[in-house]
C-alpha atoms as a PDB file:
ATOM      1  CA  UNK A   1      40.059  -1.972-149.434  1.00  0.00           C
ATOM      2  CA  UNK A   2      39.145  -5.302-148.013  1.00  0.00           C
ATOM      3  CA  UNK A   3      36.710  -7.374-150.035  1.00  0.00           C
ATOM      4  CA  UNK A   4      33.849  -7.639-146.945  1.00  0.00           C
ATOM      5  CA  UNK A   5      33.786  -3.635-147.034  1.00  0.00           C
ATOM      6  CA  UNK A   6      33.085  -3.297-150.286  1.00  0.00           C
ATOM      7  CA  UNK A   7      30.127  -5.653-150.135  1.00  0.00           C
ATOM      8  CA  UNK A   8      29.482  -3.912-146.773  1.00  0.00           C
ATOM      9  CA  UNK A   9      29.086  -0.513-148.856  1.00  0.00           C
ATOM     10  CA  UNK A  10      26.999  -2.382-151.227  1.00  0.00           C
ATOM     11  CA  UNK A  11      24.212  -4.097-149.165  1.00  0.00           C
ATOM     12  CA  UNK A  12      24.216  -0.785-147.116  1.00  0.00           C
ATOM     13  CA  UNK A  13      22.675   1.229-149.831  1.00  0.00           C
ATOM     14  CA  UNK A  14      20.187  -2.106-150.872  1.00  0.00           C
ATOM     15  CA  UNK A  15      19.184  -2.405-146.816  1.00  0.00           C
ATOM     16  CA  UNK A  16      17.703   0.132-144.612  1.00  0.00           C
ATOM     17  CA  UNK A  17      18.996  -1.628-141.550  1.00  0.00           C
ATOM     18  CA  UNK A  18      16.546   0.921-139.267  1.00  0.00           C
ATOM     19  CA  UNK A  19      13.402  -1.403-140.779  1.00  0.00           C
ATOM     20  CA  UNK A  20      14.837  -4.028-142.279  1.00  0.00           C
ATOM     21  CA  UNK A  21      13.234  -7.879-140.970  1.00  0.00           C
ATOM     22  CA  UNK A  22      15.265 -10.547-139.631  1.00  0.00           C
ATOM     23  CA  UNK A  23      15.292 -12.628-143.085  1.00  0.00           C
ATOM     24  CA  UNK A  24      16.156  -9.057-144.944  1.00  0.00           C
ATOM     25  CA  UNK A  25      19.077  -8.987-142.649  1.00  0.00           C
ATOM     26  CA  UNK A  26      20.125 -12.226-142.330  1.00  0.00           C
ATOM     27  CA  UNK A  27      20.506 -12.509-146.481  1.00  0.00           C
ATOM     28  CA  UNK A  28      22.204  -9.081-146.324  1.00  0.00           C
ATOM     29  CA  UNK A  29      25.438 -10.733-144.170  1.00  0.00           C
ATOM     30  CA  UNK A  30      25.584 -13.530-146.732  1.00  0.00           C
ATOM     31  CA  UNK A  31      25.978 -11.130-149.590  1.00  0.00           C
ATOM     32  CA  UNK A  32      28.574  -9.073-147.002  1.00  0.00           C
ATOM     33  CA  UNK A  33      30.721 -12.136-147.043  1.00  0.00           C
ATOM     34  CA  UNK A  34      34.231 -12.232-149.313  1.00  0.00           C
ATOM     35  CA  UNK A  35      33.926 -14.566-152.098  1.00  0.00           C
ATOM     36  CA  UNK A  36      36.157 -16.813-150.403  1.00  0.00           C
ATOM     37  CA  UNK A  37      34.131 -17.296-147.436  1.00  0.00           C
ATOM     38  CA  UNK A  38      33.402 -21.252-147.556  1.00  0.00           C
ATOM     39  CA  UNK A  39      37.255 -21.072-147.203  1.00  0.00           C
ATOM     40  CA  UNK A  40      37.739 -19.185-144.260  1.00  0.00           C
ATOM     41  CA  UNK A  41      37.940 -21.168-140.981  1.00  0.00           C
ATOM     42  CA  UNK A  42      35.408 -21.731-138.457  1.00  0.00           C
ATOM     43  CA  UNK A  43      32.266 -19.595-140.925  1.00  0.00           C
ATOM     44  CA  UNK A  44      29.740 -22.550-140.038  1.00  0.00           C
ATOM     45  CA  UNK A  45      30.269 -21.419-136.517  1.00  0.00           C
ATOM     46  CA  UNK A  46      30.394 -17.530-137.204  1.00  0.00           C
ATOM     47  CA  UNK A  47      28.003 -17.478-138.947  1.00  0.00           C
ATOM     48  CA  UNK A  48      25.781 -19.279-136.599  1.00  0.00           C
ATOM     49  CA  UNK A  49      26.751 -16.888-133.916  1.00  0.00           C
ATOM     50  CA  UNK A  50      25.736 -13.564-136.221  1.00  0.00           C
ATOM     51  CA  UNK A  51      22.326 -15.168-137.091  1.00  0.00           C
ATOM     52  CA  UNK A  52      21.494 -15.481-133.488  1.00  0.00           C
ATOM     53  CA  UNK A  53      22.676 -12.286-132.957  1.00  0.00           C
ATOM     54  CA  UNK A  54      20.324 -10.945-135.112  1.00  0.00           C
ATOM     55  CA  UNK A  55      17.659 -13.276-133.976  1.00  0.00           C
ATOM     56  CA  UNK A  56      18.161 -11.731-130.555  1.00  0.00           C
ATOM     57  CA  UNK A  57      18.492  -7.828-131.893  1.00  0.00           C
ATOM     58  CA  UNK A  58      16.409  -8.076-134.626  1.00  0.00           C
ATOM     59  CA  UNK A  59      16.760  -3.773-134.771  1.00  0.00           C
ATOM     60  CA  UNK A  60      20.129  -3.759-134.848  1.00  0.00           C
ATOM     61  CA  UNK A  61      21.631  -0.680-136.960  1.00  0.00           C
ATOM     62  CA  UNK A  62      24.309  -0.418-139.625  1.00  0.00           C
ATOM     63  CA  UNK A  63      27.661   0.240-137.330  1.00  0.00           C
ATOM     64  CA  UNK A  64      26.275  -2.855-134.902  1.00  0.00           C
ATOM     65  CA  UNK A  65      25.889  -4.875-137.689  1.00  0.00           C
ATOM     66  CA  UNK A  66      28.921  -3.707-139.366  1.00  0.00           C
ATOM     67  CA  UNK A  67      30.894  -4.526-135.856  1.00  0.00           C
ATOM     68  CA  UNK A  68      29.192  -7.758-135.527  1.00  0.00           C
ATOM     69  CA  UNK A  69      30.950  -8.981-138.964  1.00  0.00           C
ATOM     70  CA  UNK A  70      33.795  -7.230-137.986  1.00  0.00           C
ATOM     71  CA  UNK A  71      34.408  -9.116-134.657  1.00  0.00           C
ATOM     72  CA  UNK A  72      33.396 -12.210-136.183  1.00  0.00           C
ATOM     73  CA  UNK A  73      36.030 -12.363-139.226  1.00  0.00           C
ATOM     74  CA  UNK A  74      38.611 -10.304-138.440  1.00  0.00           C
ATOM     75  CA  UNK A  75      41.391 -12.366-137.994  1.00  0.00           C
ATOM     76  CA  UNK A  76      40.196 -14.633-141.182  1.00  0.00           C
ATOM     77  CA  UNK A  77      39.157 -11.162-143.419  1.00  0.00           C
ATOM     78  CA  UNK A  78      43.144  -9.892-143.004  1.00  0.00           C
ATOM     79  CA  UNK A  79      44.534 -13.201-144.420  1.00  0.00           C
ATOM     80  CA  UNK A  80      42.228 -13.729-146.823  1.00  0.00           C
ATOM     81  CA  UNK A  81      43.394 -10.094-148.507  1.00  0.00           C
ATOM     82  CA  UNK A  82      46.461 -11.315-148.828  1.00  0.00           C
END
């Protein structure tokens, strides 16, 4: 299993992403991150690009979320399982 679903399965029992606020949200995809994150090329720029995402959907559900990160790392989550 890849290290961002596991914290994925985590922070979705901590967050009810149906009421969840922006800040609630936006700490939730920094615990969601691998360890090795700071590592991983271009994050500055992902994750700028999820937080306005949630900025702009601010009720955005689990599987959104979930394909948010997903489209974000998914090139950098394979190779960083290796």
């Amino acid at each position: 299993m890849l290290p961002i679903v596991r914290n994925l399965i985590t922070v979705g029992e901590s967050v009810n992403f149906n009421t969840a606020t922006n800040e609630e949200l936006a700490l939730a995809y920094s615990e969601i991150l691998p360890p090795n994150s700071k590592e991983l090329m271009g994050l500055r720029k992902k994750l700028a690009r999820i937080k306005s995402s949630l900025v702009k959907s601010p009720n955005m559900g689990w599987s959104q979320f979930g394909s948010l990160l997903g489209r974000e790392f998914q090139e950098s989550l394979y190779k960083s399982e290796k």
